[in-house]
Protein backbone atom coordinates (compact mmCIF):
# COMPACT_ATOMS: atom_id res chain seq x y z
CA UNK A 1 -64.41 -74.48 50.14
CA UNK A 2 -61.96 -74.20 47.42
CA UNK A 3 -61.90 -71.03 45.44
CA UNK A 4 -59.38 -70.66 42.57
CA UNK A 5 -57.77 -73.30 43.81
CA UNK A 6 -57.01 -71.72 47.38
CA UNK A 7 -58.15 -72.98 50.33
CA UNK A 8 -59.92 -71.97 53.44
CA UNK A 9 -56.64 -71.05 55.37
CA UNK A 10 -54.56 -69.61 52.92
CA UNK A 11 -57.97 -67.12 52.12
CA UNK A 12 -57.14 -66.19 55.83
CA UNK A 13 -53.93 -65.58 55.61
CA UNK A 14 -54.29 -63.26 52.69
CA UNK A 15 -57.17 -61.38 54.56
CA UNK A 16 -55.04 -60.83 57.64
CA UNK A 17 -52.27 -60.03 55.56
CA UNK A 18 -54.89 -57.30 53.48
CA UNK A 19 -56.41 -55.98 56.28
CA UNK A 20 -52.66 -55.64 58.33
CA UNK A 21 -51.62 -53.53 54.75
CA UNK A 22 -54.77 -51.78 54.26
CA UNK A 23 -56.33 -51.39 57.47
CA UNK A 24 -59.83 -51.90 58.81
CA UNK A 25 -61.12 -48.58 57.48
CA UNK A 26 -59.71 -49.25 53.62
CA UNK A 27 -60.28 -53.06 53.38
CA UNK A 28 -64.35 -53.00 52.94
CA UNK A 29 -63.88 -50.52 49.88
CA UNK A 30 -61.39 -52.25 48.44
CA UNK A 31 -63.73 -55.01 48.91
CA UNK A 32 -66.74 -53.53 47.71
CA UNK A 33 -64.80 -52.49 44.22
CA UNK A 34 -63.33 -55.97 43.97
CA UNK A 35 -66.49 -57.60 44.12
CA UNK A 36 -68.29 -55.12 41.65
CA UNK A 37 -65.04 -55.75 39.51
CA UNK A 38 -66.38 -60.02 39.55
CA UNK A 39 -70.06 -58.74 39.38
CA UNK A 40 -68.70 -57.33 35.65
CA UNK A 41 -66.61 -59.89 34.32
CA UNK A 42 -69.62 -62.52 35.22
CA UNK A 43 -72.36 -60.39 33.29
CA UNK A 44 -69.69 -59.77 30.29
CA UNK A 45 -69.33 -64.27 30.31
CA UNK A 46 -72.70 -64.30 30.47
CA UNK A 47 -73.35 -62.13 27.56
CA UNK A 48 -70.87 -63.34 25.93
CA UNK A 49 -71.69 -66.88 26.27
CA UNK A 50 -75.94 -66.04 25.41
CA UNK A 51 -74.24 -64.46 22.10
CA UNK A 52 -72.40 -67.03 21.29
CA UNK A 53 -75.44 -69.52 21.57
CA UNK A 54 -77.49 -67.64 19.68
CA UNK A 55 -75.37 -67.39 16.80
CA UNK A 56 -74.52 -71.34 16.87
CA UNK A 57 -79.03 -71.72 16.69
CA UNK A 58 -78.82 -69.23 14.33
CA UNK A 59 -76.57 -71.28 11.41
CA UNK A 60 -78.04 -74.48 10.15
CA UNK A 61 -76.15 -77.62 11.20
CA UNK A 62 -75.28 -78.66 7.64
CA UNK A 63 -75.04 -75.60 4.95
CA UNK A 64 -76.26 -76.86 1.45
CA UNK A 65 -73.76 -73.99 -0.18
CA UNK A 66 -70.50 -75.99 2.01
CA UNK A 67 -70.47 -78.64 -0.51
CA UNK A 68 -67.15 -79.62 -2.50
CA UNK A 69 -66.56 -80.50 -5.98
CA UNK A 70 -63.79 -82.00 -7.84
CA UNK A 71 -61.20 -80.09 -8.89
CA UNK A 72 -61.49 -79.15 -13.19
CA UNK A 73 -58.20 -80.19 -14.83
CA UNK A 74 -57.88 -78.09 -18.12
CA UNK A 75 -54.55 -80.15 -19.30
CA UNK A 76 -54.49 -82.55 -21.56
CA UNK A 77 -54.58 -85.74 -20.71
CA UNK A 78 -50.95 -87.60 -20.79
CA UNK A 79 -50.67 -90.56 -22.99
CA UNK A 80 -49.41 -93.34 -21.41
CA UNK A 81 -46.13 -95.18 -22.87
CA UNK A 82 -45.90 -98.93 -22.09
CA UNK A 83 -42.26 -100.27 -22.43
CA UNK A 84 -41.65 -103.72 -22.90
CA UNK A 85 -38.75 -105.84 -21.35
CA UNK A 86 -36.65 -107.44 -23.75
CA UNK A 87 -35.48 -110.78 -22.69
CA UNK A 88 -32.21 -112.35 -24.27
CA UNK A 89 -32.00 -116.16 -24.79
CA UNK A 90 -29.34 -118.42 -24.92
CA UNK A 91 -29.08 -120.69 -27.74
């Protein structure tokens, strides 16, 4: 058993530690709360999750309107300039 990473006897260590701090009269509602505490985060995943699945089956898997087209240029174009090497020979 290995929740959050913590094992069977460190959980209980930390309840005998909980119930010698809270007592045997305060530790089930502190309990109780904890638990309803998990019980809301897992419904709010859930949900959350269900949402975010719908939304991916909702968009098509390639969108005709993503695609990309070369960029205009409205200069002129530049003229190119070829230089030649002048070569010196001996006579």
């Amino acid at each position: 058993m290995n929740f959050f990473g913590i094992g069977l006897p460190e959980m209980l260590v930390i309840l005998a530690i909980a119930l010698l701090v809270f007592g045997p009269k305060k530790l089930p509602e502190i309990g109780r709360s904890l638990g309803k505490a998990l019980r809301g985060f897992q419904d709010a995943s859930r949900e959350f999750e269900s949402e975010l699945k719908r939304e991916i089956d909702r968009t098509p898997a390639t969108p005709a309107e993503a695609t990309v087209e070369p960029p205009v240029l409205d200069a002129a174009p530049t003229e190119v300039v070829t230089v030649e090497k002048q070569t010196e020979t001996q006579a």
